[in-house]
N, C-alpha and C. Protein backbone atom coordinates (compact mmCIF):
# COMPACT_ATOMS: atom_id res chain seq x y z
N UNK A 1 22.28 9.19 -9.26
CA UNK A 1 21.32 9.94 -10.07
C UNK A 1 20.25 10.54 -9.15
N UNK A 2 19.72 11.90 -9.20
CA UNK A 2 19.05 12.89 -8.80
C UNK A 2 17.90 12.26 -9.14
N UNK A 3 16.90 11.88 -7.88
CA UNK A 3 15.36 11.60 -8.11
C UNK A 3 14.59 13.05 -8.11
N UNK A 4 14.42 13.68 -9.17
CA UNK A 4 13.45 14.83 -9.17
C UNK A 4 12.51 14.77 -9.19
N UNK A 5 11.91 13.34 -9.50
CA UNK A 5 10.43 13.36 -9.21
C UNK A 5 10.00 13.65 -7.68
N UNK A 6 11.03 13.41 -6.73
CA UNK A 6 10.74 13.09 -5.24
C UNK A 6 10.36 14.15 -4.76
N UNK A 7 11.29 14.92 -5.49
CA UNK A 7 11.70 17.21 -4.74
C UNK A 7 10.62 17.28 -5.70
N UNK A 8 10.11 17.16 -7.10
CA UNK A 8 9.11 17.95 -7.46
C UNK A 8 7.36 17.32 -6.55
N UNK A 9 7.86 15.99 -6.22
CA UNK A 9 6.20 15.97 -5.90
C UNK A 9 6.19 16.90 -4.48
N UNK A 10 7.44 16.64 -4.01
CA UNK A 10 7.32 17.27 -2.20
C UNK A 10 6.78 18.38 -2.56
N UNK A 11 7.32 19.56 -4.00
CA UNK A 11 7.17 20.68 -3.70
C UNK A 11 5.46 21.16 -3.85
N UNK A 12 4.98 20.16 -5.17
CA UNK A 12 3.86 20.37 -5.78
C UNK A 12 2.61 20.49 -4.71
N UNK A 13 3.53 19.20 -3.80
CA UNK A 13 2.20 18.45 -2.89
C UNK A 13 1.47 19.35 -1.78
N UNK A 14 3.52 20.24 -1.63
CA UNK A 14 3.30 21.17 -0.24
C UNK A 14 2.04 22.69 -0.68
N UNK A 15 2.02 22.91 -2.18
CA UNK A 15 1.31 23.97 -2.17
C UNK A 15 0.07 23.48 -3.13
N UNK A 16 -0.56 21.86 -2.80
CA UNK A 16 -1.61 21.66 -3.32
C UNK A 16 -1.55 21.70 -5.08
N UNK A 17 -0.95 21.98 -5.86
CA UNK A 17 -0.38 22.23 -6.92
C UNK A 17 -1.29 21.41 -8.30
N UNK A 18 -2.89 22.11 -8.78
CA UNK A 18 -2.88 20.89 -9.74
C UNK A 18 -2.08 21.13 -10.90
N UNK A 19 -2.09 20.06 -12.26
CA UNK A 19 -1.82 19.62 -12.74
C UNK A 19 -1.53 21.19 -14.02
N UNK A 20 -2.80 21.61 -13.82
CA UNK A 20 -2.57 22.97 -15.11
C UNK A 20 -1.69 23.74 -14.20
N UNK A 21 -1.76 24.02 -12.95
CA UNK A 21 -0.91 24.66 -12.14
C UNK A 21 0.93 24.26 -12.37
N UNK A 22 0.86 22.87 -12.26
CA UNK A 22 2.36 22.68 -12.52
C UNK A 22 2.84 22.77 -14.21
N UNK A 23 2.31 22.96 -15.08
CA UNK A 23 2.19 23.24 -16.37
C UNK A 23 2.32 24.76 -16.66
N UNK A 24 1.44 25.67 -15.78
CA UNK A 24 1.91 27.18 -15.37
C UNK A 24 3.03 27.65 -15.15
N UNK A 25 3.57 26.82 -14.27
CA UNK A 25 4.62 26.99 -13.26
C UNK A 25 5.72 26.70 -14.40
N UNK A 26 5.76 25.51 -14.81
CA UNK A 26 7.16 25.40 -15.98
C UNK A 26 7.00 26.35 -16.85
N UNK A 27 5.83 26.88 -17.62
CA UNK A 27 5.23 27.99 -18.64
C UNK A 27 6.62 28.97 -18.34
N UNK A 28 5.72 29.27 -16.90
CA UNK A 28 6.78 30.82 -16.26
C UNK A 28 7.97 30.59 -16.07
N UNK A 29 8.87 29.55 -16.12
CA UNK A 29 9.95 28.81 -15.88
C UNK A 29 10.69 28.93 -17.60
N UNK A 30 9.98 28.89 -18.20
CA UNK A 30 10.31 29.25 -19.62
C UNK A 30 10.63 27.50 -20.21
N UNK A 31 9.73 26.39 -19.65
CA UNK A 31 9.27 25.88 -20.83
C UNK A 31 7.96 24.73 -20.88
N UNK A 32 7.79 24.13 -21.95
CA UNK A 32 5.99 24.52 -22.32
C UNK A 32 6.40 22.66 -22.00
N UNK A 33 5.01 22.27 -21.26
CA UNK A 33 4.88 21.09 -21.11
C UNK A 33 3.50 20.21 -21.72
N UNK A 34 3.44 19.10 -21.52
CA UNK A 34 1.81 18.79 -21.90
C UNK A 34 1.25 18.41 -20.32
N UNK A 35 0.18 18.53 -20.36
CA UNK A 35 -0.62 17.88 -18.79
C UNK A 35 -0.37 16.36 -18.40
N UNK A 36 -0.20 16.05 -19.39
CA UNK A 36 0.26 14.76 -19.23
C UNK A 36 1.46 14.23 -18.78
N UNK A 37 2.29 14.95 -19.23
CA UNK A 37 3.70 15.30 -18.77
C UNK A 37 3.91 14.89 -17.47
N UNK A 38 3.36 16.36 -17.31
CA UNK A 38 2.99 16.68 -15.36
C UNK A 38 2.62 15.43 -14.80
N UNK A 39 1.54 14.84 -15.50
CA UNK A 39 0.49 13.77 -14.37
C UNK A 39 1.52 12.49 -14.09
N UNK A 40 2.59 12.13 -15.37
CA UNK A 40 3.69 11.20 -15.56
C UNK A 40 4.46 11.76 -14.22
N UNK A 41 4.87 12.84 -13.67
CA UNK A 41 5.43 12.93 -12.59
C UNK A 41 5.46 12.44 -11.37
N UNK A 42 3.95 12.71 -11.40
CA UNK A 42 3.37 11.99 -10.19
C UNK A 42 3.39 10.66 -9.36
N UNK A 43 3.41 9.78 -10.39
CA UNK A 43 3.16 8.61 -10.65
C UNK A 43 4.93 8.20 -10.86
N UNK A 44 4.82 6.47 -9.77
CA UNK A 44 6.32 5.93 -9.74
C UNK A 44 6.51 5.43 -8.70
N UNK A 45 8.04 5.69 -8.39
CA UNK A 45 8.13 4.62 -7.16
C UNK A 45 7.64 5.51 -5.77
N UNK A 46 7.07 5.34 -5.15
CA UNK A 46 6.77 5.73 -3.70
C UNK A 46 7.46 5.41 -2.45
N UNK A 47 8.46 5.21 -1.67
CA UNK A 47 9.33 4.71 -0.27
C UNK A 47 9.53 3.14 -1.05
N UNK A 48 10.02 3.16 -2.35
CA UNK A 48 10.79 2.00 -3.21
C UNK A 48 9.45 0.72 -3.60
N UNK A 49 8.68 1.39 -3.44
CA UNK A 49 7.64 0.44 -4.01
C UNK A 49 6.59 0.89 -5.18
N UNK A 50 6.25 -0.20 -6.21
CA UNK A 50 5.63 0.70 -7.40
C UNK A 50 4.14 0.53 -7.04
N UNK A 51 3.57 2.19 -7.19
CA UNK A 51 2.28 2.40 -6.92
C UNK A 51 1.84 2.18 -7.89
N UNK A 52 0.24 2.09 -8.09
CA UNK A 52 -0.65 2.14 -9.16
C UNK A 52 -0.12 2.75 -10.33
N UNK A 53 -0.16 2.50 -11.43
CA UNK A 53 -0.11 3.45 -12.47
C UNK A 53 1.21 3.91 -12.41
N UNK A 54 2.23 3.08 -12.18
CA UNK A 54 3.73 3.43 -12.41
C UNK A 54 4.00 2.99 -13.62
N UNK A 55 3.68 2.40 -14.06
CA UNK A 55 4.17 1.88 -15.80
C UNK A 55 3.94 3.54 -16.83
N UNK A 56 3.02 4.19 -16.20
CA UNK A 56 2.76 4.99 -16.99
C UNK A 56 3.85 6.41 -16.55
N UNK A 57 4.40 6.23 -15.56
CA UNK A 57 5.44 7.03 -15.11
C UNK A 57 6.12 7.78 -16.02
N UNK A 58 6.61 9.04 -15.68
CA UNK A 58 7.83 9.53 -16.50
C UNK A 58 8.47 10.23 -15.61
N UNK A 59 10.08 10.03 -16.13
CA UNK A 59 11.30 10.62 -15.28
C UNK A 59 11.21 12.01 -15.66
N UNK A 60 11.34 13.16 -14.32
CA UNK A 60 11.83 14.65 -14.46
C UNK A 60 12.93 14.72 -14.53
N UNK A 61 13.09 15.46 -15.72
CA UNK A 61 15.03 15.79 -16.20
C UNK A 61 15.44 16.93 -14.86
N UNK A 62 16.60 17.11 -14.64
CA UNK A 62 16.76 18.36 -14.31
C UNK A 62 16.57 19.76 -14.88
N UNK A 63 16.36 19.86 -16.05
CA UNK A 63 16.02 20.98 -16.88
C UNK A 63 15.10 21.00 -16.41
N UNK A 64 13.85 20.27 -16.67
CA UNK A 64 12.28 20.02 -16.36
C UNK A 64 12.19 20.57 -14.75
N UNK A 65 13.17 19.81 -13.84
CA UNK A 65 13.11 20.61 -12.41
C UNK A 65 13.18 21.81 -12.15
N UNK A 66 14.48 22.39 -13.06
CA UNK A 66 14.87 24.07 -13.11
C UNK A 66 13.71 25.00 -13.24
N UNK A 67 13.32 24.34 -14.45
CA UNK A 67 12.27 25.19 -15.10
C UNK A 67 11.12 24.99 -13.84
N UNK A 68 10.96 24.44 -13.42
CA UNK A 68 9.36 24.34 -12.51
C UNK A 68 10.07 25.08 -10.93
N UNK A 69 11.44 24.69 -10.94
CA UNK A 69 11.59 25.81 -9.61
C UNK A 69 11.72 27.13 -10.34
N UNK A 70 11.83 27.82 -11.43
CA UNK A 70 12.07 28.88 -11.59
C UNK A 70 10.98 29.81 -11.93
N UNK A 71 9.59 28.53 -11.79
CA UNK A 71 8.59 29.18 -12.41
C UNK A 71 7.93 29.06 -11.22
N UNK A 72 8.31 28.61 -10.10
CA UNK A 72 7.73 28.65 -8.87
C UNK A 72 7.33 29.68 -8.33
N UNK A 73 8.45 30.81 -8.01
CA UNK A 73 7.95 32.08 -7.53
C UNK A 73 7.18 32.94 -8.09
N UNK A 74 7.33 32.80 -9.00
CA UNK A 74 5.99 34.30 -9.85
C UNK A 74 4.45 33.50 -9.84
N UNK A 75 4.67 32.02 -9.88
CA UNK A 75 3.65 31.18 -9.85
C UNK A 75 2.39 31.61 -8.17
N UNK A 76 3.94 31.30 -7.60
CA UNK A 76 2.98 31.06 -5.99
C UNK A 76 2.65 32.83 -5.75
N UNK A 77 3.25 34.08 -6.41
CA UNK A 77 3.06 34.99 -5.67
C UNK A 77 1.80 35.21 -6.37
N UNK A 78 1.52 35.26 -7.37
CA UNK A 78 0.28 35.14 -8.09
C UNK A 78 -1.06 34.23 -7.50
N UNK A 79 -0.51 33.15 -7.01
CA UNK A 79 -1.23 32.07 -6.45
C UNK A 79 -1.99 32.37 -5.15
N UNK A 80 -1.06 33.13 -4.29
CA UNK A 80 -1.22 33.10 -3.16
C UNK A 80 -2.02 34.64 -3.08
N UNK A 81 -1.71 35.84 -3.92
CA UNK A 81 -2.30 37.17 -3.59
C UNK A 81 -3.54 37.06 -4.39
N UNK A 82 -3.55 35.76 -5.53
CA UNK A 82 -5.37 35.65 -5.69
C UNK A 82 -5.84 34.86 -4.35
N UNK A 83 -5.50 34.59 -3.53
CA UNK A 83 -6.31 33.67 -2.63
C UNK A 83 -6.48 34.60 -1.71
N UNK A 84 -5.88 35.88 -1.78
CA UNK A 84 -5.48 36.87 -0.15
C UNK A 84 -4.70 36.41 0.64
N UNK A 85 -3.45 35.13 0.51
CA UNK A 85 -2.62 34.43 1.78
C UNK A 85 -1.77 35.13 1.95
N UNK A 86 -1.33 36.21 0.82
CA UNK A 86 -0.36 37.21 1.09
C UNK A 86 -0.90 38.24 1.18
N UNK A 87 0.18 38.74 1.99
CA UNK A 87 -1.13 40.40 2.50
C UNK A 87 -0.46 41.41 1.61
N UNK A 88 -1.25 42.51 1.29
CA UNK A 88 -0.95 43.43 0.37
C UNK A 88 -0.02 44.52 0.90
N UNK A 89 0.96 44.96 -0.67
CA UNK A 89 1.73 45.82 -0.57
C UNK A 89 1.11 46.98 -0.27
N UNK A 90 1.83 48.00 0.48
CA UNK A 90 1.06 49.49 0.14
C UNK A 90 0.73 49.95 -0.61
N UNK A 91 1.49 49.62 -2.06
CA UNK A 91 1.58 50.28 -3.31
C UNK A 91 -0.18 49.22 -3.81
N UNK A 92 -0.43 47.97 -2.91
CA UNK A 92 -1.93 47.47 -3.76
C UNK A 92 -3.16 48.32 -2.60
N UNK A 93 -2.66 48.65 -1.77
CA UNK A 93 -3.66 48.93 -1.02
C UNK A 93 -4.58 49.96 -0.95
């Protein structure tokens, strides 16, 4: 069985990702989560040991994964050209 919590925290973690952010991200992915949802992600086993607040855990389906990688890219390009990390097209310039 596919640990998606593992690939979604790597991915969340790598672009700082809060919580309404990963809720965005499935939005644009085409489907609707609660914040809570999200925060259940977080939370679990860590290198096979249970951290704080693992009881309150919840498993990411693979649907739930799809949807948050598919809502990834329109997420981060949005993300990143409000911050200026991406440099502008000619057509913005």
């Amino acid at each position: 069985m596919t640990d998606w919590n593992s690939h979604f925290r790597r991915i969340a973690g790598s672009h700082k990702m809060s919580r309404e952010e990963v809720v965005e991200c499935l939005r644009l992915g085409g489907m609707e989560i609660s914040r809570s949802r999200a925060d259940g992600w977080r939370r679990g086993l860590q290198g096979g040991t249970l951290e704080r607040g693992a009881r309150r855990s919840t498993l990411m389906s693979e649907a739930e994964f799809d949807a948050f990688t598919s809502g990834l890219i329109p997420w981060a390009r949005a993300a990143y050209r409000d911050e200026n990390r991406e440099p502008a097209t000619p057509e913005e310039s």
